[in-house]
PDB file of N, CA and C in Angstrom:
ATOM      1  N   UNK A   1     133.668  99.180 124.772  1.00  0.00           N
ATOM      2  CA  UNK A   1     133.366  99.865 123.551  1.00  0.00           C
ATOM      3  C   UNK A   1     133.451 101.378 123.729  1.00  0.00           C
ATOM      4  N   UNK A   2     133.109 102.163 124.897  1.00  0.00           N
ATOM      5  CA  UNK A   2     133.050 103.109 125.515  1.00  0.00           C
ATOM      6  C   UNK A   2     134.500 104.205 124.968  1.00  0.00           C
ATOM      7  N   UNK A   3     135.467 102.714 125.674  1.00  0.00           N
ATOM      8  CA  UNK A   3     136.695 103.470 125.263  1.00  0.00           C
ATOM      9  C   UNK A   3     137.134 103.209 124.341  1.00  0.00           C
ATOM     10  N   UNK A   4     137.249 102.478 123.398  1.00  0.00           N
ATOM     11  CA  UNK A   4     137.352 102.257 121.952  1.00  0.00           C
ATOM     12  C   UNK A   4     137.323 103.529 121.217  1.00  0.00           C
ATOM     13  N   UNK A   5     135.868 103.723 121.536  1.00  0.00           N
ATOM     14  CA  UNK A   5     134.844 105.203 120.933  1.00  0.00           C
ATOM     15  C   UNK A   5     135.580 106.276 121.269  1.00  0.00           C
ATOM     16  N   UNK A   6     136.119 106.372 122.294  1.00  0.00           N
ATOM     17  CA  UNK A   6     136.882 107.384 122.683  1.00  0.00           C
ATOM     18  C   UNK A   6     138.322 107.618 122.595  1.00  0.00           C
ATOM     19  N   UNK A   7     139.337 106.803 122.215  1.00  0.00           N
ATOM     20  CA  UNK A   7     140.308 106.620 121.700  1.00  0.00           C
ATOM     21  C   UNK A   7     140.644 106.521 120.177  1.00  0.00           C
ATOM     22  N   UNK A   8     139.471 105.674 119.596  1.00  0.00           N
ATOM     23  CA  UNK A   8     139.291 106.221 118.196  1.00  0.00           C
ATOM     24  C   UNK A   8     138.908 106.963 117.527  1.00  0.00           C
ATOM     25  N   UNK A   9     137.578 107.946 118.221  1.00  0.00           N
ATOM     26  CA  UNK A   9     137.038 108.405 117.539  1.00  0.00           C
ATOM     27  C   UNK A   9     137.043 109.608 118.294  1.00  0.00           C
ATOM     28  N   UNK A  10     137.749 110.634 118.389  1.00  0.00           N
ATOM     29  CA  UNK A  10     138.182 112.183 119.814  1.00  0.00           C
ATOM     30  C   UNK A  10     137.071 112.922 119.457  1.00  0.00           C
ATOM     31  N   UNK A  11     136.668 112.571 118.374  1.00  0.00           N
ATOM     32  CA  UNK A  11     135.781 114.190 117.989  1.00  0.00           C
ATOM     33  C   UNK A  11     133.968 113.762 117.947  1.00  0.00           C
ATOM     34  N   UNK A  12     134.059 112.447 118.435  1.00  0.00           N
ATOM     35  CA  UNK A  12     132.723 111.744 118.415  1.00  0.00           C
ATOM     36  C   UNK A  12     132.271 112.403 120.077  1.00  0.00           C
ATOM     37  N   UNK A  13     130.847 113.300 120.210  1.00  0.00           N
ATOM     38  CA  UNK A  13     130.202 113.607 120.938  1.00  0.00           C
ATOM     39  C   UNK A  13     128.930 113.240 121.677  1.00  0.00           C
ATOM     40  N   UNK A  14     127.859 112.274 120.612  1.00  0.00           N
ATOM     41  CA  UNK A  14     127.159 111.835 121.292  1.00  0.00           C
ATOM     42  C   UNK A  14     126.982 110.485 120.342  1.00  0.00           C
ATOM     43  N   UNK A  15     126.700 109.394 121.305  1.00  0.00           N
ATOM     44  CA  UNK A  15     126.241 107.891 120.906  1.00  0.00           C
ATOM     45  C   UNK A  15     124.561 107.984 121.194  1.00  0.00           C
ATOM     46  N   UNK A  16     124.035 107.037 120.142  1.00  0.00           N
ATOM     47  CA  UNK A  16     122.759 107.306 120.133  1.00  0.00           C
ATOM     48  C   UNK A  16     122.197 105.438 120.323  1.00  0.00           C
ATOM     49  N   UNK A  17     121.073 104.990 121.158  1.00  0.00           N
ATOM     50  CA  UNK A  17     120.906 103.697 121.292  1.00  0.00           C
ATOM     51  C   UNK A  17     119.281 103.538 121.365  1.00  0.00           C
ATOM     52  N   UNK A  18     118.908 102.634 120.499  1.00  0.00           N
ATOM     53  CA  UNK A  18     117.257 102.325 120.989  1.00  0.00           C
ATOM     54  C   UNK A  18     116.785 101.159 121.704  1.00  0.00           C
ATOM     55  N   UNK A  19     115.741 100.723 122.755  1.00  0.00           N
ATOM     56  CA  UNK A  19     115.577  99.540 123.315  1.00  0.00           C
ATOM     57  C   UNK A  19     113.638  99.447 123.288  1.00  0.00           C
ATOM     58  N   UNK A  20     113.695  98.305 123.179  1.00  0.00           N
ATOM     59  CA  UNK A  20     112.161  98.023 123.450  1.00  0.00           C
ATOM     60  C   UNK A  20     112.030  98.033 125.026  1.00  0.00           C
ATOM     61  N   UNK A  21     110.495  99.053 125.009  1.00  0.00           N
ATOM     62  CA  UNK A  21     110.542  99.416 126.310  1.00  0.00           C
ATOM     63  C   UNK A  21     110.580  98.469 127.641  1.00  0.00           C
ATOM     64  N   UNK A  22     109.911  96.598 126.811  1.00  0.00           N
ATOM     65  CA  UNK A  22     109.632  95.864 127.676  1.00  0.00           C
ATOM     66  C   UNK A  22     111.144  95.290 127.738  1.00  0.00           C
ATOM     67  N   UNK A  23     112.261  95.871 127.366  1.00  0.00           N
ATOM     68  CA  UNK A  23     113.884  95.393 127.463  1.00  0.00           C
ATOM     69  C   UNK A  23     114.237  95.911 128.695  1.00  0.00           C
ATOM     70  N   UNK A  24     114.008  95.350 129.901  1.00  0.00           N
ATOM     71  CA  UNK A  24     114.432  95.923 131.263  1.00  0.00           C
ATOM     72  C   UNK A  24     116.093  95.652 131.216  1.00  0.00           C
ATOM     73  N   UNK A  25     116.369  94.373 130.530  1.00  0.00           N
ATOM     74  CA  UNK A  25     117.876  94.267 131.675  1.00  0.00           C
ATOM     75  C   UNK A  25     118.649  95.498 130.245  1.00  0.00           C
ATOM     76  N   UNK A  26     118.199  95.281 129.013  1.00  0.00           N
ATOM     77  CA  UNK A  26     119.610  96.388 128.132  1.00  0.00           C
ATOM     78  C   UNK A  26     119.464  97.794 128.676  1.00  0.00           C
ATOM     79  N   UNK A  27     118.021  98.298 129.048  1.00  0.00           N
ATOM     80  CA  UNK A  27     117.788  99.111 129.503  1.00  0.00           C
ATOM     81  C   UNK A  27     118.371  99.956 131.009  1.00  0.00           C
ATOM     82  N   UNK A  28     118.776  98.973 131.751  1.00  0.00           N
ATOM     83  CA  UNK A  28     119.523  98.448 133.038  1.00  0.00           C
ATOM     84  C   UNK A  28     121.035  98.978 132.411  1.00  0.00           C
ATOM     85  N   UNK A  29     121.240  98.754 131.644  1.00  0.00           N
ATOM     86  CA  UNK A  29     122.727  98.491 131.080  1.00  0.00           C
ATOM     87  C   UNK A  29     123.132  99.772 130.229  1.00  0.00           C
ATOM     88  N   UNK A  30     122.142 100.429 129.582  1.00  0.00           N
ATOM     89  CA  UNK A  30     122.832 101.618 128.727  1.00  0.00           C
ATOM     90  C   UNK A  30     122.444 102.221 130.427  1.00  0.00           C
ATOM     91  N   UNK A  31     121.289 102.939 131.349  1.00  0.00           N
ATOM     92  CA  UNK A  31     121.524 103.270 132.091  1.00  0.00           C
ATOM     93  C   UNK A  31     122.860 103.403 132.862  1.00  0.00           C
ATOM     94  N   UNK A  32     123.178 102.142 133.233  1.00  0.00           N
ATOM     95  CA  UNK A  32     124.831 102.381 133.736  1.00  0.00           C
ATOM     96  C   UNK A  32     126.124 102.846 133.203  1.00  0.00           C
ATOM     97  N   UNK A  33     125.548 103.090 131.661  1.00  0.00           N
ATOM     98  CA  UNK A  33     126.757 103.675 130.750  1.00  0.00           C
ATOM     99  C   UNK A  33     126.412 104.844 130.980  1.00  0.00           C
ATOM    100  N   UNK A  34     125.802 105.651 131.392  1.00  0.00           N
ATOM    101  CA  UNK A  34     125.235 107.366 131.522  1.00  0.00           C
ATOM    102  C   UNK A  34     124.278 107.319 130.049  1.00  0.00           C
ATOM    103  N   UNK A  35     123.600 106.347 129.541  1.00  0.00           N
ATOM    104  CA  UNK A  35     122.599 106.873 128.706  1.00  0.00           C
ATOM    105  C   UNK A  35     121.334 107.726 129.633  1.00  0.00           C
ATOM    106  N   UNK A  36     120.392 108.295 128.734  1.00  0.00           N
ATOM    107  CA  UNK A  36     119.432 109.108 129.140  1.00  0.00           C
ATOM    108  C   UNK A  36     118.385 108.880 128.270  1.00  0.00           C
ATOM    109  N   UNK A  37     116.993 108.897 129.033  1.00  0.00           N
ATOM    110  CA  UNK A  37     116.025 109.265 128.281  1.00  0.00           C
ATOM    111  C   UNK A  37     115.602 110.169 127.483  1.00  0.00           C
ATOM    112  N   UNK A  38     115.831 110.536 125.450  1.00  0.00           N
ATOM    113  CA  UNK A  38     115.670 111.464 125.352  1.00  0.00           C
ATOM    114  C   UNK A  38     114.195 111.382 124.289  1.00  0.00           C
ATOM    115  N   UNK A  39     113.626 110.776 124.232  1.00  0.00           N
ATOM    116  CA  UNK A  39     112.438 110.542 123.452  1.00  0.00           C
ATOM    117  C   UNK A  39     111.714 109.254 123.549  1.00  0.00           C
ATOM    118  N   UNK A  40     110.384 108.804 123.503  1.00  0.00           N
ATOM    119  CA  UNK A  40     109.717 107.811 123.117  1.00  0.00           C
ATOM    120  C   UNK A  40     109.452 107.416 121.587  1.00  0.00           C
ATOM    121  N   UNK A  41     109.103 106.039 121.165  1.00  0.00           N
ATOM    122  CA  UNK A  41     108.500 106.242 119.927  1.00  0.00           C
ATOM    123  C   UNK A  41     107.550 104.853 120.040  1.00  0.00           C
ATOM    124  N   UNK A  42     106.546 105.228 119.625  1.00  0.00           N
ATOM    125  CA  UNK A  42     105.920 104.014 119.265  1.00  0.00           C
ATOM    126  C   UNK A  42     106.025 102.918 118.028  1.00  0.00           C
ATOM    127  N   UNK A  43     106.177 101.782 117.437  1.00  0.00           N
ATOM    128  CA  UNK A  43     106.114 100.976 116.395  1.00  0.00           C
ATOM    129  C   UNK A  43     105.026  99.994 116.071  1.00  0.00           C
ATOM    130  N   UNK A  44     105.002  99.736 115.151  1.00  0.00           N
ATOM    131  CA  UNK A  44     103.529  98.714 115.138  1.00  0.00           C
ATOM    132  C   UNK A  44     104.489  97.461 114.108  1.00  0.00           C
ATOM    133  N   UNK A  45     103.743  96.298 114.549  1.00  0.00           N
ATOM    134  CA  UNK A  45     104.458  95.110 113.816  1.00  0.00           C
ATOM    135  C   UNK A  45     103.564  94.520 113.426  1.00  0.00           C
ATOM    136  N   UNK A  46     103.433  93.915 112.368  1.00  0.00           N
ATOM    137  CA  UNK A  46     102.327  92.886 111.813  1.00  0.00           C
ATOM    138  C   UNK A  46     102.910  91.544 110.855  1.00  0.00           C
ATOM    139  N   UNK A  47     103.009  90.284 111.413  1.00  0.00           N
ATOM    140  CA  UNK A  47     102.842  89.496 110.286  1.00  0.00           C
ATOM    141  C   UNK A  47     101.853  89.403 109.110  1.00  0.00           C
ATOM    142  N   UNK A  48     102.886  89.165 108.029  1.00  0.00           N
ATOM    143  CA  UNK A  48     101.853  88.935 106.732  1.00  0.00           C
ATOM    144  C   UNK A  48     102.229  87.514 106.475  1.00  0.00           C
ATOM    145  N   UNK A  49     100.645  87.094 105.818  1.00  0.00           N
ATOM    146  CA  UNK A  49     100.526  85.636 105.369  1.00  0.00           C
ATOM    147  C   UNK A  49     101.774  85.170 104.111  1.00  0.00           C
ATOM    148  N   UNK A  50     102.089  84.303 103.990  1.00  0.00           N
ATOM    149  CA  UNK A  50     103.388  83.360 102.903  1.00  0.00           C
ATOM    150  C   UNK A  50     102.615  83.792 101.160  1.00  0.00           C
ATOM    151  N   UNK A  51     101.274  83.478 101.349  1.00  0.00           N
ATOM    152  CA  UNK A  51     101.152  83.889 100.247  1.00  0.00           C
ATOM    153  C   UNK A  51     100.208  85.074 100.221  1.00  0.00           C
ATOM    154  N   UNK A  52      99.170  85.798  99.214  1.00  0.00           N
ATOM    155  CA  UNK A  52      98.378  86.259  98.817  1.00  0.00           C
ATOM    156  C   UNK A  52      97.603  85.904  97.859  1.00  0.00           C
ATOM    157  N   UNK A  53      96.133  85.902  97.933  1.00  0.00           N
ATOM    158  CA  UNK A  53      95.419  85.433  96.880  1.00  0.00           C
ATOM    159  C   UNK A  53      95.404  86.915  95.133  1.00  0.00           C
ATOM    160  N   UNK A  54      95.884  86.387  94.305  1.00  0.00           N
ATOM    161  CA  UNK A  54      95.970  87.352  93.389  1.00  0.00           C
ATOM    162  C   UNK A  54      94.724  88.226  93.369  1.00  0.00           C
ATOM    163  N   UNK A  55      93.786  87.730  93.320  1.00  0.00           N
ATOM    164  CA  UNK A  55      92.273  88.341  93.255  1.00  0.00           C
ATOM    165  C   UNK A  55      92.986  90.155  94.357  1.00  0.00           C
ATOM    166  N   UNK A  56      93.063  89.545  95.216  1.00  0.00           N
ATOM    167  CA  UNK A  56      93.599  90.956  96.557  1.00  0.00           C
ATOM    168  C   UNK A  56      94.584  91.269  96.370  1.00  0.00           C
ATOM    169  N   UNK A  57      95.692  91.301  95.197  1.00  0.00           N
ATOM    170  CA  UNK A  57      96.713  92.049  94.762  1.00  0.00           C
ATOM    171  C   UNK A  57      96.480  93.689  94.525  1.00  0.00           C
ATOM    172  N   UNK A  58      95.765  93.658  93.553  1.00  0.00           N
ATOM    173  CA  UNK A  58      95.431  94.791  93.010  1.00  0.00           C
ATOM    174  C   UNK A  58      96.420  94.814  91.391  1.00  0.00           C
ATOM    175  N   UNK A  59      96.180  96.068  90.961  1.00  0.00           N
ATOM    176  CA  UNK A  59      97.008  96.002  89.797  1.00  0.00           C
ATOM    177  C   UNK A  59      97.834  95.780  89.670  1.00  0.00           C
ATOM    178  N   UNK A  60      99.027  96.562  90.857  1.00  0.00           N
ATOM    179  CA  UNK A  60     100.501  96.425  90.672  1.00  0.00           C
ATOM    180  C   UNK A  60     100.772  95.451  92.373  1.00  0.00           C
ATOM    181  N   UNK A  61     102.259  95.528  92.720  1.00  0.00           N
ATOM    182  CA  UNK A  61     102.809  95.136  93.474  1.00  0.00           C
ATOM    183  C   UNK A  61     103.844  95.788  94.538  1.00  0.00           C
ATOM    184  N   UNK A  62     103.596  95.815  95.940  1.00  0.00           N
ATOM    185  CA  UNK A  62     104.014  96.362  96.380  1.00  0.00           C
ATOM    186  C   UNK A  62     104.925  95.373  97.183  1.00  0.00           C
ATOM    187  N   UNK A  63     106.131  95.956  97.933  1.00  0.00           N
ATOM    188  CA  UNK A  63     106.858  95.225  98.709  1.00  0.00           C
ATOM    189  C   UNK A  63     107.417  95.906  99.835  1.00  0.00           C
ATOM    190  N   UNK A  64     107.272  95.557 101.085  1.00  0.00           N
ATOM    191  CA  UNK A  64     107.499  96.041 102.309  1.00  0.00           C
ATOM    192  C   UNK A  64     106.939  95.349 103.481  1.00  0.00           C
ATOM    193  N   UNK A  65     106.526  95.944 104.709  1.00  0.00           N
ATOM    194  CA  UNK A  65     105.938  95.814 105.598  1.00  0.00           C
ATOM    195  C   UNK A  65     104.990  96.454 106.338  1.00  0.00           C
ATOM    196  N   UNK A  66     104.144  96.041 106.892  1.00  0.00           N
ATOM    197  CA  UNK A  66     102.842  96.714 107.765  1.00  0.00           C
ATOM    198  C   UNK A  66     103.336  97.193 109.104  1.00  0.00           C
TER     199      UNK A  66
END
């Protein structure tokens, strides 16, 4: 892909990649491409239940994730 990127694209300067930190082997692997550490970030994940009881709606409705 490396050279793909570089044959197609001449004027493309930097590739940008994210991994979960507990991802040792992709982590292993952009390493050997010359990636670098250039920031941390933290995320938070939460399942939500299938339904909701209307009572705990509230007025309106929202849609997304926690």
């Amino acid at each position: 892909m490396m050279r793909w990127l570089r044959d197609d694209e001449p004027e493309l300067r930097t590739i940008s990649t994210q991994n979960a930190a507990s991802n040792a082997h992709m982590i292993a692997v952009n390493e050997r491409l010359g990636y670098r550490v250039l920031g941390r970030s933290t995320e938070y994940q939460r399942d939500l239940p299938d339904t909701v009881p209307a009572s705990s709606r509230g007025a309106g409705s929202v849609t997304g994730t926690a």
